[in-house]
Protein backbone atom coordinates (compact mmCIF):
# COMPACT_ATOMS: atom_id res chain seq x y z
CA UNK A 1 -65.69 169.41 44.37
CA UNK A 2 -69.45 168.93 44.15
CA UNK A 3 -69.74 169.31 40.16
CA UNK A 4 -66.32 166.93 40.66
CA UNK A 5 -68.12 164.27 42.49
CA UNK A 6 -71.82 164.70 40.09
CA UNK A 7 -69.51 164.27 37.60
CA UNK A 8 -67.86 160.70 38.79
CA UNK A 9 -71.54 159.60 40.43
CA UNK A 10 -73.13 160.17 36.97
CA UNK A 11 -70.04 157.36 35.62
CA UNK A 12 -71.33 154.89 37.46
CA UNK A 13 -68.53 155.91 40.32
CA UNK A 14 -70.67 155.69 44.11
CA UNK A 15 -70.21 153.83 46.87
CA UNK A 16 -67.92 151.06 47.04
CA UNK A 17 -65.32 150.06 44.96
CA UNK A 18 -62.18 148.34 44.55
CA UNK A 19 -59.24 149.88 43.21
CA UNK A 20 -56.99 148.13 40.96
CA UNK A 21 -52.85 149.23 41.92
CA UNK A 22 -52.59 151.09 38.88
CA UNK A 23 -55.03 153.90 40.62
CA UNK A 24 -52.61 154.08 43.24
CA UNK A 25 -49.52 154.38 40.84
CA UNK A 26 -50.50 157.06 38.21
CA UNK A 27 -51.88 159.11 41.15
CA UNK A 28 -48.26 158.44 42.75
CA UNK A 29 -46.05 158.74 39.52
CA UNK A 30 -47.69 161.54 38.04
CA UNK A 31 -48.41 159.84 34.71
CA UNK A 32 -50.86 160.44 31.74
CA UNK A 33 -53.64 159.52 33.88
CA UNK A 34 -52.60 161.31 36.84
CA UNK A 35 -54.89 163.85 36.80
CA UNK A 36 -57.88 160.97 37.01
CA UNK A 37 -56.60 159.39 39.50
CA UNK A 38 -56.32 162.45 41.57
CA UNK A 39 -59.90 163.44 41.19
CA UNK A 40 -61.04 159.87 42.67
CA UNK A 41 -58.45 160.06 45.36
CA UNK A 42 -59.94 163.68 46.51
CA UNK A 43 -63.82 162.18 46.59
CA UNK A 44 -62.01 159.17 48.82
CA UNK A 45 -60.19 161.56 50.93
CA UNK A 46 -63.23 164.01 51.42
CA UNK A 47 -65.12 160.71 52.43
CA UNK A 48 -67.13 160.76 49.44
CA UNK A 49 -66.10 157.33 48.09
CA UNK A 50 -65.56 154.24 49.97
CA UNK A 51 -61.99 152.79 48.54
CA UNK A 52 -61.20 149.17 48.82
CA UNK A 53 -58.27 146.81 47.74
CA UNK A 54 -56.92 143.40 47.86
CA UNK A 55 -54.40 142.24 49.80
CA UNK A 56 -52.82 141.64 46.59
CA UNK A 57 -52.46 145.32 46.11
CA UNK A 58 -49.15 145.52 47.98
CA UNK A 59 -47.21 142.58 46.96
CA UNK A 60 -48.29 143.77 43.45
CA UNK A 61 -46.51 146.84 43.46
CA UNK A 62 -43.81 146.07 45.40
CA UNK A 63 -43.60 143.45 42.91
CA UNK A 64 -43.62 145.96 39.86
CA UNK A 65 -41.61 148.42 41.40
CA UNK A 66 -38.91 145.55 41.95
CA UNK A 67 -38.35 144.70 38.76
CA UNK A 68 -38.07 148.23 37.23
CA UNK A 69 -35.04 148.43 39.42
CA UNK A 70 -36.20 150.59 42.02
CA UNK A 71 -34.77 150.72 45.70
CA UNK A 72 -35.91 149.39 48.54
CA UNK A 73 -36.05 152.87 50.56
CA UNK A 74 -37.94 154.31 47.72
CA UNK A 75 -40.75 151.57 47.60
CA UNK A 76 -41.21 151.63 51.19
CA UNK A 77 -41.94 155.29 50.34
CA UNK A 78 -44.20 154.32 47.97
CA UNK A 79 -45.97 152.00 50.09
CA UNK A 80 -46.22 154.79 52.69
CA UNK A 81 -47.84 156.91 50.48
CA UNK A 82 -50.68 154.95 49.62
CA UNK A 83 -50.88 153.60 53.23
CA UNK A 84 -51.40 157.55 53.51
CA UNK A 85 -55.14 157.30 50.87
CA UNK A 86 -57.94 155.95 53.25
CA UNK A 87 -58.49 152.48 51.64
CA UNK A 88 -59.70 149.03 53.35
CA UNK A 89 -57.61 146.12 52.10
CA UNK A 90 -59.95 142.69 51.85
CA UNK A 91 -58.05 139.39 52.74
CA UNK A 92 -57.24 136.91 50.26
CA UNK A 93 -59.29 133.92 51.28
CA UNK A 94 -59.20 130.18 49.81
CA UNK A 95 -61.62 130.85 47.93
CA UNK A 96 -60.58 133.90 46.21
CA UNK A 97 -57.53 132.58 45.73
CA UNK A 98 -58.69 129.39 43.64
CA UNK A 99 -61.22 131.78 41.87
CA UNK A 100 -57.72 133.93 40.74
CA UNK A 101 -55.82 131.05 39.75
CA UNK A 102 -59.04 129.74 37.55
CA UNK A 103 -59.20 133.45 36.41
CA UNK A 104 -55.60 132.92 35.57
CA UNK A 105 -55.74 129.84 33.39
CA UNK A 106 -58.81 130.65 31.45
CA UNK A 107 -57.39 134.66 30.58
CA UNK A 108 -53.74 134.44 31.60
CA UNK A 109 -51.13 135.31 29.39
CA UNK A 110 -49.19 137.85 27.81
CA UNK A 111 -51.43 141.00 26.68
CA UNK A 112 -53.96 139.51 28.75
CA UNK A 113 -54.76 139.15 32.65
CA UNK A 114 -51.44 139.63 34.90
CA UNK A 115 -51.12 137.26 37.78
CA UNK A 116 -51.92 139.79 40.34
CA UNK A 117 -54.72 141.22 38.60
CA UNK A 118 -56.10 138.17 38.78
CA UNK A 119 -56.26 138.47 42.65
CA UNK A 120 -58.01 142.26 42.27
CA UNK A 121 -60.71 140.28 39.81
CA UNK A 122 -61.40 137.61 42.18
CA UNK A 123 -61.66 139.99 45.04
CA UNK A 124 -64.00 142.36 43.57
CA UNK A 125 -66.36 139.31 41.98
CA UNK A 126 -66.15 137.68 45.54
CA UNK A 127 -67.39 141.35 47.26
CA UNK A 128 -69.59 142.06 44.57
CA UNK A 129 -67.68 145.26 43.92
CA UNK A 130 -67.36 147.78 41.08
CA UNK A 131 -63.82 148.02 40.10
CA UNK A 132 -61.82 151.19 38.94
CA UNK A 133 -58.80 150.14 36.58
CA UNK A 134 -56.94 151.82 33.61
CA UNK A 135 -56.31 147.87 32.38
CA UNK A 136 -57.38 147.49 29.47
CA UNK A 137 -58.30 143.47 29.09
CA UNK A 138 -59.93 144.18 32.58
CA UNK A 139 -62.08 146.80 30.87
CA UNK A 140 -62.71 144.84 27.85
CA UNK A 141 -63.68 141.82 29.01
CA UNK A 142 -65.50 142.44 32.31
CA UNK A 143 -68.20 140.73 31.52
CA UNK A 144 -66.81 137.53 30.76
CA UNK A 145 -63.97 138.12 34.12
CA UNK A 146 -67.64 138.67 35.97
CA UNK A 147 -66.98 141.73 37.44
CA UNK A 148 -68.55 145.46 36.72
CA UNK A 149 -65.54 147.78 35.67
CA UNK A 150 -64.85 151.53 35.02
CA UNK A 151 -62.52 152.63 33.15
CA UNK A 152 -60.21 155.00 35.02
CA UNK A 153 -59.10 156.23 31.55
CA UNK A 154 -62.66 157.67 30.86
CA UNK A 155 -63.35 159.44 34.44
């Protein structure tokens, strides 16, 4: 766990940070980037890392979930298991919500920002917080979204 955690602090990954949804899911699902995801959920579970989220987070993946055509029962377990990784969900405030909708209308669109990742931009510019994410126009234009990024692809 300690070469682990060198490993992740040497990537720019200490402190604070907010994690996008799609952390949550691939650790969850088991996908391609499952194995990453795990390794930052173990340094947040061991107290190493300090996660935190928007509000957003939830509605966004009940959201996605939804429309894939999963259950009810089975999202609530969903939402149960990430209630279950110690995170700290930051409130959507009027401000943070303009700043997302702004976001939204200067890099919305298809193959661009989502809606809700708007919300997870704003949030982390507002907080001044690092943000993990495997999306890739989050990654790619970080600079111009005003936000520091790492690429949960390349942990």
């Amino acid at each position: 766990m300690k070469r682990l955690a060198k490993s992740l602090h040497s990537k720019g990954l200490k402190g604070r940070f907010l994690l996008d949804s799609n952390v949550f899911i691939s650790y969850l699902k088991g996908d391609e980037l499952a194995d990453r995801a795990e390794n930052v959920v173990k340094l947040i579970v061991d107290g190493v890392l300090e996660a935190l989220t928007s509000f957003m987070l939830y509605d966004d993946v009940i959201s996605g979930l939804r429309s894939k055509g999963m259950k009810l029962g089975d999202i609530i377990q969903v939402l149960t298991a990430i209630a279950s990784i110690p995170h700290t969900p930051l409130p959507v405030t009027p401000a943070i919500a303009i700043n997302a909708l702004i976001l939204y209308m200067q890099h919305g669109g298809s193959r661009k920002l989502h809606y809700f990742d708007t919300f997870h931009v704003a949030t982390a510019r507002f907080h001044e917080l690092p943000m993990i994410t495997s999306d890739t126009y989050v990654n790619e234009h970080q600079v111009n979204l005003g936000i520091r990024s790492i690429d949960l692809k390349k942990l």
